[in-house]
PDB file of N, CA and C in Angstrom:
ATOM      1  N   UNK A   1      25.977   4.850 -21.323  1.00  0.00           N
ATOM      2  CA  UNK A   1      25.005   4.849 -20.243  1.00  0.00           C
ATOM      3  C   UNK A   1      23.748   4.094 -20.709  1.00  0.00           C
ATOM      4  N   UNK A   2      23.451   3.054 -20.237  1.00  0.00           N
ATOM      5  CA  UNK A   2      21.925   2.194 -20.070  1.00  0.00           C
ATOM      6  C   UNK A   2      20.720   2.555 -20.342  1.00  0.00           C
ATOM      7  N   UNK A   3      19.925   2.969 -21.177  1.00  0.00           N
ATOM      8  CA  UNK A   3      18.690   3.742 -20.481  1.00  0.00           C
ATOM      9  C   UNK A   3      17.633   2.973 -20.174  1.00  0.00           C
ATOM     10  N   UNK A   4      16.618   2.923 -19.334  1.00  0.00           N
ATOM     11  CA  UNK A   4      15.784   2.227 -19.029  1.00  0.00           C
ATOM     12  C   UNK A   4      14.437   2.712 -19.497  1.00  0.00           C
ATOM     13  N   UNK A   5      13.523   1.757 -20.075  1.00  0.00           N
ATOM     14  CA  UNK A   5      12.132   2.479 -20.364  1.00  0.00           C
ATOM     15  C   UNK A   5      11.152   1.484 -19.478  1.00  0.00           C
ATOM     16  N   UNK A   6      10.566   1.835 -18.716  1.00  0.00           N
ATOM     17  CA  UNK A   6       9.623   1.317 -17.947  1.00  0.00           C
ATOM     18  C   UNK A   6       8.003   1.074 -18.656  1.00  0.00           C
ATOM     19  N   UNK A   7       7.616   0.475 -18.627  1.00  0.00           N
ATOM     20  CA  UNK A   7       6.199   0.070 -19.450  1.00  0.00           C
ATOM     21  C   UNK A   7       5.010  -0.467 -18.323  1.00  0.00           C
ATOM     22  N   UNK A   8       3.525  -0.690 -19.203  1.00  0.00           N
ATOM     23  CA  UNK A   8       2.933  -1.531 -18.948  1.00  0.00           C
ATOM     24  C   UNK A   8       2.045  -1.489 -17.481  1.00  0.00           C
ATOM     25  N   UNK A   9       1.920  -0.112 -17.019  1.00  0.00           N
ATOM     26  CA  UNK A   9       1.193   0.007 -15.817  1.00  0.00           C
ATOM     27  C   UNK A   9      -0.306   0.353 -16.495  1.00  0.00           C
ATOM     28  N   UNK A  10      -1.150   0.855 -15.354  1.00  0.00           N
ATOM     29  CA  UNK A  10      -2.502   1.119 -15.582  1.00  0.00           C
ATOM     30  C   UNK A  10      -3.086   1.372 -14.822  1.00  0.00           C
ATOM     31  N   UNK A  11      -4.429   1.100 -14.327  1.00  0.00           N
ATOM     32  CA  UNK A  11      -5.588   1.019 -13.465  1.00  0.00           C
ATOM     33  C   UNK A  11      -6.332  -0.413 -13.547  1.00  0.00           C
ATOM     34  N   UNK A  12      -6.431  -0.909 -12.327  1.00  0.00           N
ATOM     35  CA  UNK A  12      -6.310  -2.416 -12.630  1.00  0.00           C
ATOM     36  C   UNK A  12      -7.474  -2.033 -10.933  1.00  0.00           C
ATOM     37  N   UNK A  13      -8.401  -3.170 -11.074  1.00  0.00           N
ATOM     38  CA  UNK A  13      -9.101  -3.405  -9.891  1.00  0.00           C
ATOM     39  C   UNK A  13      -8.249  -4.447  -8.779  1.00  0.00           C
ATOM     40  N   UNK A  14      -8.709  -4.320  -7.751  1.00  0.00           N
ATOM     41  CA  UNK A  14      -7.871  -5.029  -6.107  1.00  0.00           C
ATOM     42  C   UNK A  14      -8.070  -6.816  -7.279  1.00  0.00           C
ATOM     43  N   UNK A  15      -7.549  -7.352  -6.854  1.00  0.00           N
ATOM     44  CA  UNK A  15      -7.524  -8.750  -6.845  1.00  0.00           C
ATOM     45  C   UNK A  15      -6.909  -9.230  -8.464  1.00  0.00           C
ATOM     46  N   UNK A  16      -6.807  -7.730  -9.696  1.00  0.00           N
ATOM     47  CA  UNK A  16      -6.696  -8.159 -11.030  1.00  0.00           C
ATOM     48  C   UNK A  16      -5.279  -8.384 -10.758  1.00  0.00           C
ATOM     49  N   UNK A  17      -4.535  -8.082 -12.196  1.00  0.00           N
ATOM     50  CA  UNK A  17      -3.012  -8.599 -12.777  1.00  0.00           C
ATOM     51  C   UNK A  17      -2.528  -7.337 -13.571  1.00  0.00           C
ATOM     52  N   UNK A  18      -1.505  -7.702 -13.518  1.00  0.00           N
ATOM     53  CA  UNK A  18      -0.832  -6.310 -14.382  1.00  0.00           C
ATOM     54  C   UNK A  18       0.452  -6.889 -14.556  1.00  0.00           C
ATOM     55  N   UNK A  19       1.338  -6.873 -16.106  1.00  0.00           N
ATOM     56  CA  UNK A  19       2.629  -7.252 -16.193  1.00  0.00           C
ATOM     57  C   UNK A  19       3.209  -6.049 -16.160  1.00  0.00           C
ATOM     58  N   UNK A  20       4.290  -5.681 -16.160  1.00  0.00           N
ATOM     59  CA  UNK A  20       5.061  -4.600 -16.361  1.00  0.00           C
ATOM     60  C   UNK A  20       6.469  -5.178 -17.387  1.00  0.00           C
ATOM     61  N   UNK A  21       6.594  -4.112 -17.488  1.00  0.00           N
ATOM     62  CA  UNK A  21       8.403  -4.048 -18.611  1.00  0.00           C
ATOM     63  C   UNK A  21       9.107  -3.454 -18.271  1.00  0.00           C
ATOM     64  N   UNK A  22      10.416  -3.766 -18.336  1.00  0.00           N
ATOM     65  CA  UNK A  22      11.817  -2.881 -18.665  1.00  0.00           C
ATOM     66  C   UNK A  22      12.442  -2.805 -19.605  1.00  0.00           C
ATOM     67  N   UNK A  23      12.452  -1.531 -20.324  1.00  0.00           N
ATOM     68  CA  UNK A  23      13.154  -2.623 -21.542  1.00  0.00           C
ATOM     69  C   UNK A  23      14.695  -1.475 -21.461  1.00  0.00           C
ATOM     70  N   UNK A  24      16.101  -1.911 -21.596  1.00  0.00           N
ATOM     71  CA  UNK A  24      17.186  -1.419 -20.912  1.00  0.00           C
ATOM     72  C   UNK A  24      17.615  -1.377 -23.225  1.00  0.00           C
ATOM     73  N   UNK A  25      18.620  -0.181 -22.819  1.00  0.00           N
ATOM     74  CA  UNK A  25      19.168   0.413 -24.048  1.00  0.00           C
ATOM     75  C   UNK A  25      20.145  -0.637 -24.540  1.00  0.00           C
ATOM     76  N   UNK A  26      20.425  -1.041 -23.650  1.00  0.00           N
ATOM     77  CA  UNK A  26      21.773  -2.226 -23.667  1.00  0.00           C
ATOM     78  C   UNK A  26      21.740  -3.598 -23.190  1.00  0.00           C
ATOM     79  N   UNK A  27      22.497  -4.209 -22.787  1.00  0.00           N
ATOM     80  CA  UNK A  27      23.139  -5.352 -22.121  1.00  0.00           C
ATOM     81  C   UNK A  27      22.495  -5.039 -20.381  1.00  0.00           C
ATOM     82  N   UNK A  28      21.648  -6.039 -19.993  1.00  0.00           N
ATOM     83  CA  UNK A  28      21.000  -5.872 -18.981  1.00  0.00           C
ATOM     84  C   UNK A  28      22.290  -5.707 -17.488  1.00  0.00           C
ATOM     85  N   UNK A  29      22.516  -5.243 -16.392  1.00  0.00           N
ATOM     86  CA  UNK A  29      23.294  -5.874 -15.365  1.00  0.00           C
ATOM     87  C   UNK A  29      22.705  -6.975 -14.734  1.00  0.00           C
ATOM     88  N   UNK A  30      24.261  -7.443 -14.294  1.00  0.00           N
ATOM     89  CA  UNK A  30      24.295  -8.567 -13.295  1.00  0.00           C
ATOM     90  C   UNK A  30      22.930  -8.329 -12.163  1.00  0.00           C
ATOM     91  N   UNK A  31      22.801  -7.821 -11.489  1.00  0.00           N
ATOM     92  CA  UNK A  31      21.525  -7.741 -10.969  1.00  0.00           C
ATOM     93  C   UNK A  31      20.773  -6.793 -11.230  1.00  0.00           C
ATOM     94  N   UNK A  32      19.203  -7.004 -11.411  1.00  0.00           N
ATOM     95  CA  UNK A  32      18.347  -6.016 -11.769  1.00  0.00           C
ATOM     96  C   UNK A  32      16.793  -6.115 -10.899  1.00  0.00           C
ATOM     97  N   UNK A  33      16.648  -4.626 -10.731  1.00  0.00           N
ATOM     98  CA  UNK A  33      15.500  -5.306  -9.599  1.00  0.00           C
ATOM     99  C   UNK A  33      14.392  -3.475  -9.950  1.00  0.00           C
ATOM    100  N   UNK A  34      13.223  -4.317  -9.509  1.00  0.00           N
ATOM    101  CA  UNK A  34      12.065  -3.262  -9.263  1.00  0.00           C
ATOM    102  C   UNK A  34      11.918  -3.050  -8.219  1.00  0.00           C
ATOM    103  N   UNK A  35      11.400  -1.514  -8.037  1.00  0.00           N
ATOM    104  CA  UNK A  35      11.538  -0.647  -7.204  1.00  0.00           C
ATOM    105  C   UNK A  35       9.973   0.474  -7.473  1.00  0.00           C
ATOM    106  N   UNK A  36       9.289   0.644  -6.194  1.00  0.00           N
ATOM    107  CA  UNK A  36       8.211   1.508  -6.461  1.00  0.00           C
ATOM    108  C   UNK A  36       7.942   2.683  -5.341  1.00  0.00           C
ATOM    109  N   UNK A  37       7.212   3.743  -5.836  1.00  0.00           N
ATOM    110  CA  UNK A  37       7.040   4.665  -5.132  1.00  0.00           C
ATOM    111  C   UNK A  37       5.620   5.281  -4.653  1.00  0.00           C
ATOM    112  N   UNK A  38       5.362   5.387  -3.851  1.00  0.00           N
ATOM    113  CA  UNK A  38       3.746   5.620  -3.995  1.00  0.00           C
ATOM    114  C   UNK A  38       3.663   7.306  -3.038  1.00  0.00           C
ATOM    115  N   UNK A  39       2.557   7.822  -3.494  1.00  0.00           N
ATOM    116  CA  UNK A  39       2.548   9.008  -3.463  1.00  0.00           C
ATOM    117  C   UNK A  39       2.740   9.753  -1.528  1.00  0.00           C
ATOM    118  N   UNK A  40       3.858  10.664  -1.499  1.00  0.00           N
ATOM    119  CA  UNK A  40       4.291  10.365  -0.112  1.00  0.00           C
ATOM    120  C   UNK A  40       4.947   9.902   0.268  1.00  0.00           C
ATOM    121  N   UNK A  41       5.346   8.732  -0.178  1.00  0.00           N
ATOM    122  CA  UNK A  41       6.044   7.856   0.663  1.00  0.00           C
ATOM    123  C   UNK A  41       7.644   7.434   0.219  1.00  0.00           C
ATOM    124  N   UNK A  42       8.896   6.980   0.507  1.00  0.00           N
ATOM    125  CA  UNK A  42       9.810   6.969   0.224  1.00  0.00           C
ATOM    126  C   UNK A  42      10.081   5.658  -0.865  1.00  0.00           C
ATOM    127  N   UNK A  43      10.725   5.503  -2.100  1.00  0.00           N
ATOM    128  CA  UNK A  43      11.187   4.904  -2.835  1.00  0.00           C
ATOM    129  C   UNK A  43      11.608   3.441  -1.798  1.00  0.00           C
ATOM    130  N   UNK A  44      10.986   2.325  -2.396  1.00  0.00           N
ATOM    131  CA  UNK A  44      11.715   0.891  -1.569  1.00  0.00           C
ATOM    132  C   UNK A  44      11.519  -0.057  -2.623  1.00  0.00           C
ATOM    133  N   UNK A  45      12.177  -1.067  -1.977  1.00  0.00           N
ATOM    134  CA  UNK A  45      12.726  -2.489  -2.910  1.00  0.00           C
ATOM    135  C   UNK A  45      11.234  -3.470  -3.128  1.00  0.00           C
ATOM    136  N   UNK A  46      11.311  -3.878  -4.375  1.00  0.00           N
ATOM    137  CA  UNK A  46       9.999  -4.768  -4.274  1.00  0.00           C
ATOM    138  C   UNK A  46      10.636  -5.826  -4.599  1.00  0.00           C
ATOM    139  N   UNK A  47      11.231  -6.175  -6.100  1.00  0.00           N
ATOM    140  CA  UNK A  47      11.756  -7.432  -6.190  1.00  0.00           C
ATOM    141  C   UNK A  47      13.789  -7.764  -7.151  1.00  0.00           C
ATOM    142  N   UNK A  48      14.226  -8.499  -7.219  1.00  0.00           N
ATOM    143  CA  UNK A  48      15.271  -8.582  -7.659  1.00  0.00           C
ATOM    144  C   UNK A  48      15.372  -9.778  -8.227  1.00  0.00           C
ATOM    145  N   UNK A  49      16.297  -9.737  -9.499  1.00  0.00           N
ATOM    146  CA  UNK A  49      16.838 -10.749 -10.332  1.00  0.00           C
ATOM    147  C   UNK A  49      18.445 -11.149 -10.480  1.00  0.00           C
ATOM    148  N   UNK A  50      18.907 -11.899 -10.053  1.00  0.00           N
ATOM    149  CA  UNK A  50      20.765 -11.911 -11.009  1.00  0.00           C
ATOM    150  C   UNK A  50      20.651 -12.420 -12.043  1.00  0.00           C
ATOM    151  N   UNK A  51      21.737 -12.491 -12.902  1.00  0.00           N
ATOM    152  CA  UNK A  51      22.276 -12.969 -13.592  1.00  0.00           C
ATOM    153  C   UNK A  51      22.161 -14.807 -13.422  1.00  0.00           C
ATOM    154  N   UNK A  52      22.302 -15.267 -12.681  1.00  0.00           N
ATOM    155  CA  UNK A  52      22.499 -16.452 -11.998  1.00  0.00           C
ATOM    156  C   UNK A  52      21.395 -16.990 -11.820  1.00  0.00           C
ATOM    157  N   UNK A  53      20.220 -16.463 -11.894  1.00  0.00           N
ATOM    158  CA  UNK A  53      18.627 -16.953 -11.600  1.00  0.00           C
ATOM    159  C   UNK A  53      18.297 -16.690 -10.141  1.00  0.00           C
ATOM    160  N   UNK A  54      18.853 -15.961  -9.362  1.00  0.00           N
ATOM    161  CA  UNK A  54      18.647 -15.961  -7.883  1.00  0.00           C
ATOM    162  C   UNK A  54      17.861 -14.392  -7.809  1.00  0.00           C
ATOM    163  N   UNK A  55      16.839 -15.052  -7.189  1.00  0.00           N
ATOM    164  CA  UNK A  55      15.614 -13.921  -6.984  1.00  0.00           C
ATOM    165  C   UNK A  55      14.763 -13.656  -5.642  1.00  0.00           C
ATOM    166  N   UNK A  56      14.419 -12.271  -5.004  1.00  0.00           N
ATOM    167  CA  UNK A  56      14.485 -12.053  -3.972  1.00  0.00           C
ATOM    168  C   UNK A  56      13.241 -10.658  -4.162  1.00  0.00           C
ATOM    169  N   UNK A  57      12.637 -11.342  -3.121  1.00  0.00           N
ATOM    170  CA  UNK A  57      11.183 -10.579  -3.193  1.00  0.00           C
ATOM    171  C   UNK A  57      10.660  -9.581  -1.679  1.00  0.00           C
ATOM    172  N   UNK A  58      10.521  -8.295  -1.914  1.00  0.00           N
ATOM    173  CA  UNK A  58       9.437  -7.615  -0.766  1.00  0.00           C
ATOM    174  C   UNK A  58       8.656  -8.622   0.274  1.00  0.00           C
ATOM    175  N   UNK A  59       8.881  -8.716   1.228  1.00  0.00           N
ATOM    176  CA  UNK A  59       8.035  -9.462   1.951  1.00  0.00           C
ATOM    177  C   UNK A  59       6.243  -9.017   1.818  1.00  0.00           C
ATOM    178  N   UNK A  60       6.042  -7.783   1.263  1.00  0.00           N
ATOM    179  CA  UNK A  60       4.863  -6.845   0.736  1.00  0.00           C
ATOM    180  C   UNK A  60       4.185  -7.216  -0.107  1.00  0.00           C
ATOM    181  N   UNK A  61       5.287  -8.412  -0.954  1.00  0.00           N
ATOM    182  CA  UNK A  61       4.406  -8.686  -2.976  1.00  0.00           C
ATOM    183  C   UNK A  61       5.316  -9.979  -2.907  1.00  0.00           C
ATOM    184  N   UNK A  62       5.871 -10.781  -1.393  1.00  0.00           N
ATOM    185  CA  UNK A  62       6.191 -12.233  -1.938  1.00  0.00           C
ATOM    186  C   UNK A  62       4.857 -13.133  -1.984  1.00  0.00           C
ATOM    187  N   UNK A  63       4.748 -14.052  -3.175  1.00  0.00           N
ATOM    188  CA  UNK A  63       3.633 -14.952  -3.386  1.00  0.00           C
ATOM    189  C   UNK A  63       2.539 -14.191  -4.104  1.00  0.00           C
ATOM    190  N   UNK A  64       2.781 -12.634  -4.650  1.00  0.00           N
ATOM    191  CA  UNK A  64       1.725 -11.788  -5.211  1.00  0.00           C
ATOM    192  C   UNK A  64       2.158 -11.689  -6.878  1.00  0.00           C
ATOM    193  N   UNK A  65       4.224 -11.612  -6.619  1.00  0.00           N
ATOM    194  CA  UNK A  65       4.716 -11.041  -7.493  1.00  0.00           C
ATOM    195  C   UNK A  65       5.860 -11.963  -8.554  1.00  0.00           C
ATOM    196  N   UNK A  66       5.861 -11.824  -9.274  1.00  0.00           N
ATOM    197  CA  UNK A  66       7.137 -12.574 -10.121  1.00  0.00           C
ATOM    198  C   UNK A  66       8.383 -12.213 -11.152  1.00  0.00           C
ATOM    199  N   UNK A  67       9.162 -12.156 -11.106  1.00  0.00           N
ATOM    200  CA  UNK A  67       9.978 -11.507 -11.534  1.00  0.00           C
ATOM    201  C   UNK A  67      10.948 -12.099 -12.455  1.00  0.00           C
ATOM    202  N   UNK A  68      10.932 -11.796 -13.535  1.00  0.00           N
ATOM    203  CA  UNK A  68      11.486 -12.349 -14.758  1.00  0.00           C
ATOM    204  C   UNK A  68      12.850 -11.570 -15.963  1.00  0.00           C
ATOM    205  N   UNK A  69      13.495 -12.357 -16.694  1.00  0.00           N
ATOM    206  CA  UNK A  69      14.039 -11.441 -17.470  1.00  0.00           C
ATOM    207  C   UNK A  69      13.976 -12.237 -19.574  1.00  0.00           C
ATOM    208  N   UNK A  70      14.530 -11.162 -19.998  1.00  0.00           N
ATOM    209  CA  UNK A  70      15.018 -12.070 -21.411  1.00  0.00           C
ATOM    210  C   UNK A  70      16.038 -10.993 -21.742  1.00  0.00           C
ATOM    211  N   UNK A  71      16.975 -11.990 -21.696  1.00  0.00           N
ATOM    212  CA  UNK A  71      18.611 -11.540 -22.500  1.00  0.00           C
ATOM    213  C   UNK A  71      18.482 -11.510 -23.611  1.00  0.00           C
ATOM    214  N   UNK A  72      17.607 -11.867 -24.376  1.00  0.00           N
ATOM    215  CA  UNK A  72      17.790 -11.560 -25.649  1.00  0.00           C
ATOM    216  C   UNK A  72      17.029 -10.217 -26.735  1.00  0.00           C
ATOM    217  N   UNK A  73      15.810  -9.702 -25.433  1.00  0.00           N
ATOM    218  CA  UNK A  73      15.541  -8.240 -25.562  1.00  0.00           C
ATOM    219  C   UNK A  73      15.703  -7.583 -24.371  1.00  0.00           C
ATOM    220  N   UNK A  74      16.940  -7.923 -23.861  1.00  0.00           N
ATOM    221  CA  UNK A  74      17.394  -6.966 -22.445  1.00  0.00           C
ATOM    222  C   UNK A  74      15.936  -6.098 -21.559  1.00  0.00           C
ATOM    223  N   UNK A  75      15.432  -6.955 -21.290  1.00  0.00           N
ATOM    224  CA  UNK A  75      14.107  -7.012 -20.612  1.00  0.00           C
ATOM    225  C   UNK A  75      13.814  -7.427 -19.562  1.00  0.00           C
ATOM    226  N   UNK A  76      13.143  -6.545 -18.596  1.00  0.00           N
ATOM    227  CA  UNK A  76      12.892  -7.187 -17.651  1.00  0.00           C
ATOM    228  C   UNK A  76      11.608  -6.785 -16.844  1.00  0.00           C
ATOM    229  N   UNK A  77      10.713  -7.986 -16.349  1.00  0.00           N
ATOM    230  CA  UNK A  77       9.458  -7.914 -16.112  1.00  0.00           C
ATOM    231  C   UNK A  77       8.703  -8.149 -15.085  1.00  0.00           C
ATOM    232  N   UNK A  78       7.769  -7.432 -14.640  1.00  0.00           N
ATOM    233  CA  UNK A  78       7.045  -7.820 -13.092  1.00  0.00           C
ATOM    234  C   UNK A  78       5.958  -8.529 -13.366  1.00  0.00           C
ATOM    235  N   UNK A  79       5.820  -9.490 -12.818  1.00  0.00           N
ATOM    236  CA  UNK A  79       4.453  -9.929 -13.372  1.00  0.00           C
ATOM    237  C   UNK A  79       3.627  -9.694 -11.950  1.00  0.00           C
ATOM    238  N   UNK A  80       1.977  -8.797 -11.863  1.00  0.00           N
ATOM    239  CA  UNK A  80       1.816  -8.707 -10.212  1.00  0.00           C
ATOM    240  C   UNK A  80       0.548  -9.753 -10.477  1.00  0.00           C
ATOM    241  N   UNK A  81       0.433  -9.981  -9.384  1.00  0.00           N
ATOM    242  CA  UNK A  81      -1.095 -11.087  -9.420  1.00  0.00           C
ATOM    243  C   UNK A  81      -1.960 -10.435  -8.006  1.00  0.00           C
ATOM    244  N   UNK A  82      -3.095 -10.824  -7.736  1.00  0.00           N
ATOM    245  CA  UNK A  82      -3.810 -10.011  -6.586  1.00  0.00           C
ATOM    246  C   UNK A  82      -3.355  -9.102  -5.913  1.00  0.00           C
ATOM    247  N   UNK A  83      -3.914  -7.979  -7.065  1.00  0.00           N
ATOM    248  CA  UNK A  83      -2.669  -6.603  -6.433  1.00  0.00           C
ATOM    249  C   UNK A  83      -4.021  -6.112  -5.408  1.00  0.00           C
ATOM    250  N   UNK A  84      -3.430  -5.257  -4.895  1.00  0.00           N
ATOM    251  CA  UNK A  84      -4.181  -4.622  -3.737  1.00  0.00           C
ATOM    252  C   UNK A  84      -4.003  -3.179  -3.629  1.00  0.00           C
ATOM    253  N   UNK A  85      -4.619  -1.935  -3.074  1.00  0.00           N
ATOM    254  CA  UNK A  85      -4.795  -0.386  -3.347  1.00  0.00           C
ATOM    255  C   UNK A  85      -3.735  -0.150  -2.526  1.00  0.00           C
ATOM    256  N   UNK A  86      -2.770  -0.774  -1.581  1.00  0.00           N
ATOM    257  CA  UNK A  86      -1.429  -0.426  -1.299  1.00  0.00           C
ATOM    258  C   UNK A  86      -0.599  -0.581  -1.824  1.00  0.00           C
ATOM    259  N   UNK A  87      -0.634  -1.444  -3.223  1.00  0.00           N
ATOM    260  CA  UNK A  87       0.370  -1.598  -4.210  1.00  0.00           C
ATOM    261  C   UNK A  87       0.394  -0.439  -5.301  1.00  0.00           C
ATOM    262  N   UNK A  88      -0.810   0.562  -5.324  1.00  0.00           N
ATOM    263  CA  UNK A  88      -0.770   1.875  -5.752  1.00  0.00           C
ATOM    264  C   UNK A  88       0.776   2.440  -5.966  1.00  0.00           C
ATOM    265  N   UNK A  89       1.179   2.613  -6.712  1.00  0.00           N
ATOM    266  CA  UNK A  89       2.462   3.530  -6.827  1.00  0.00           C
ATOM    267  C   UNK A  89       3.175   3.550  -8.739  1.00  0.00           C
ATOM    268  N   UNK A  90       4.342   4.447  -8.231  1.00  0.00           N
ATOM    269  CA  UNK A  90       5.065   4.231  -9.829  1.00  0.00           C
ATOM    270  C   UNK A  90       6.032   3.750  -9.649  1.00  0.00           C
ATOM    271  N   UNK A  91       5.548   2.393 -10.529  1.00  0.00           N
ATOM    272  CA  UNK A  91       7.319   1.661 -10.734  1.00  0.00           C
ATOM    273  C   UNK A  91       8.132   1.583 -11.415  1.00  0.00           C
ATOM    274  N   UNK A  92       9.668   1.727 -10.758  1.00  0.00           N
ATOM    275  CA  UNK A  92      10.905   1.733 -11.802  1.00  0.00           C
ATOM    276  C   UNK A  92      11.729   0.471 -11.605  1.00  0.00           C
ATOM    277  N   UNK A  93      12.282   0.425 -12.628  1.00  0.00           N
ATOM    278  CA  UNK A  93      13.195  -1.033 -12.642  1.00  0.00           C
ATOM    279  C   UNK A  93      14.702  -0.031 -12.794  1.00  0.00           C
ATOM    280  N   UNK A  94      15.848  -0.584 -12.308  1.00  0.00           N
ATOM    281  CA  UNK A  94      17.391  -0.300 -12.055  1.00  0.00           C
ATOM    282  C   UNK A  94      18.038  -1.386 -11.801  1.00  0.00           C
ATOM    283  N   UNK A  95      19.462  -0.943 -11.434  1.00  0.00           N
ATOM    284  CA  UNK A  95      20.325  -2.169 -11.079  1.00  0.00           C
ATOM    285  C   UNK A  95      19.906  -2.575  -9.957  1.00  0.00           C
ATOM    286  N   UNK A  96      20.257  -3.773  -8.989  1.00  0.00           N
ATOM    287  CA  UNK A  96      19.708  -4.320  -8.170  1.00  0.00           C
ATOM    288  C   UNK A  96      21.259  -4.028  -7.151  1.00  0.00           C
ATOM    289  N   UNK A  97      20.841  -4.336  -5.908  1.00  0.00           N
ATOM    290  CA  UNK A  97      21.695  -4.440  -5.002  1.00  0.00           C
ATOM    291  C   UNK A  97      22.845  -3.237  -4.655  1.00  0.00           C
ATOM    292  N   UNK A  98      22.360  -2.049  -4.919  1.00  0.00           N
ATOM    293  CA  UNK A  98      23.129  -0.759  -4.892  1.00  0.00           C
ATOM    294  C   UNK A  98      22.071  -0.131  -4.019  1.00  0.00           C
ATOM    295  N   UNK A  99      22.605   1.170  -3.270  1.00  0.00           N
ATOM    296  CA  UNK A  99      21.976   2.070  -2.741  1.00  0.00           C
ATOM    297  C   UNK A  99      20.725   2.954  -3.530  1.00  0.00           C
ATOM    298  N   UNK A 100      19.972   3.115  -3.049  1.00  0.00           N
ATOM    299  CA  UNK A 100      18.874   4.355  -3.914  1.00  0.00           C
ATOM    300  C   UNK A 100      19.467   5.222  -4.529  1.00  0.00           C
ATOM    301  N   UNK A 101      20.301   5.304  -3.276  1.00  0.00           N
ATOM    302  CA  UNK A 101      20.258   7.078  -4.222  1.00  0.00           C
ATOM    303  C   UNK A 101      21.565   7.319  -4.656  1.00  0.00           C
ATOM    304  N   UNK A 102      22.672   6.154  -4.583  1.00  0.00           N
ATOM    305  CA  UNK A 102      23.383   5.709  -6.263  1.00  0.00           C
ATOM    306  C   UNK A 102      22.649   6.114  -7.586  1.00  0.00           C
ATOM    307  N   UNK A 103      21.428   5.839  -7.332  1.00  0.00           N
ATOM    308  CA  UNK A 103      20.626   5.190  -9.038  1.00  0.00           C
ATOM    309  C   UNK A 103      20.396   6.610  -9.635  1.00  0.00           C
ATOM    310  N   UNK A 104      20.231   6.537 -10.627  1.00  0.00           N
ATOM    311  CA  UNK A 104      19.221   7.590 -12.209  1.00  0.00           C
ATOM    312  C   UNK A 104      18.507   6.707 -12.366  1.00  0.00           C
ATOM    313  N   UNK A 105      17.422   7.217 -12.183  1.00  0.00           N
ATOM    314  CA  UNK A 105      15.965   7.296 -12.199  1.00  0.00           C
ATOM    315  C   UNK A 105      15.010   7.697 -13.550  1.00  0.00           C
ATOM    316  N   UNK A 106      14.520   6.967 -14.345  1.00  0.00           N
ATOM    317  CA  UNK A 106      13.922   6.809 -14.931  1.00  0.00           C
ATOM    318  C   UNK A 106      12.456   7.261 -14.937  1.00  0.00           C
ATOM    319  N   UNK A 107      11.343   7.292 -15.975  1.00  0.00           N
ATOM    320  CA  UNK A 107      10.380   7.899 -15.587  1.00  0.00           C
ATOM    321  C   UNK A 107       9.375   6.871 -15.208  1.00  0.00           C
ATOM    322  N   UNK A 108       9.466   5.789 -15.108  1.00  0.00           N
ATOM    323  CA  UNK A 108       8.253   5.217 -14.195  1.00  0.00           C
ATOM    324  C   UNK A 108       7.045   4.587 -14.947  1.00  0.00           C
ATOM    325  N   UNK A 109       6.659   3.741 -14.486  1.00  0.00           N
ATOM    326  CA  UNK A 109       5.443   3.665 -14.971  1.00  0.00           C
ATOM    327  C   UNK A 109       4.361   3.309 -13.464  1.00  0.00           C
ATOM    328  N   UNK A 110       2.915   4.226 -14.081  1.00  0.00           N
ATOM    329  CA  UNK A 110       1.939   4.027 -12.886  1.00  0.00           C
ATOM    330  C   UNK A 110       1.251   3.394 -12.687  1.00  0.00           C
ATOM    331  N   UNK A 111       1.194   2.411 -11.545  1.00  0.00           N
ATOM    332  CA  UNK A 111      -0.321   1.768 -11.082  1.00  0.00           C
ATOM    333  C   UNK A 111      -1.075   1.819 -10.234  1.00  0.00           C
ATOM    334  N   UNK A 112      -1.952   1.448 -10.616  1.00  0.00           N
ATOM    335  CA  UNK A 112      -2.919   2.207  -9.235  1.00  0.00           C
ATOM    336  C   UNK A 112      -3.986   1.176  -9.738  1.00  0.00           C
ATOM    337  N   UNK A 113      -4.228   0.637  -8.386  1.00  0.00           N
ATOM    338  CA  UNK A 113      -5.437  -0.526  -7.806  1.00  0.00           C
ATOM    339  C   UNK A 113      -6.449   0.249  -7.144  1.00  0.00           C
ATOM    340  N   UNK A 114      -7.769   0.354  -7.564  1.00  0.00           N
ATOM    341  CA  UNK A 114      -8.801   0.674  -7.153  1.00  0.00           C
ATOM    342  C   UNK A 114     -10.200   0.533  -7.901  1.00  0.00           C
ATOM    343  N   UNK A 115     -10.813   0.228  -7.103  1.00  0.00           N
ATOM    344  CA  UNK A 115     -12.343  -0.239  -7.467  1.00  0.00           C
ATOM    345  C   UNK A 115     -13.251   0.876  -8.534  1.00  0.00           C
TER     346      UNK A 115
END
């Protein structure tokens, strides 16, 4: 079984940057994607990676967000740029392109945009 460690959140002001990490126990999957939750509100898709280089973004964090990997420390990374206090939440990285609530869930890491 995979385990995922999520990294690299904080408290970051509206307009700053924040990278994030995944770093996976193993051999990354064919698709891998971030996923966030904000307090209240239901778990949804922010961004995705394949294997193949084909990548697919939240209409919420497209042109905000970037999404990256390295196979060679089974890693994988958000990069956010002019985040905003609705991007508030905790994010997890998983396989990509499966149902929610397929997944194990990891513990998250938090961000939160505010002045």
């Amino acid at each position: 079984q995979v385990k995922l460690v999520e990294s690299g959140g904080g408290l970051v002001q509206p307009g700053g940057s924040l990278r994030l990490s995944c770093a996976a126990s193993g051999s990354l999957w064919n698709a891998m994607a971030w996923y966030r939750q904000a307090p209240g509100q239901q778990r949804e898709f922010v961004a995705m990676i394949t294997s193949s280089g084909y990548k697919h973004f939240a209409d919420s964090v497209q042109g905000r967000f970037a999404i990256s990997q390295d196979n060679t420390r089974n890693t994988v990374y958000l990069q956010m740029n002019n985040l905003r206090p609705e991007d508030t939440a905790v994010y997890y990285c998983n396989r990509g392109g499966l149902p929610l609530t397929s997944l194990t869930w990891g513990q998250g890491t938090q961000v939160t945009v505010s002045s």
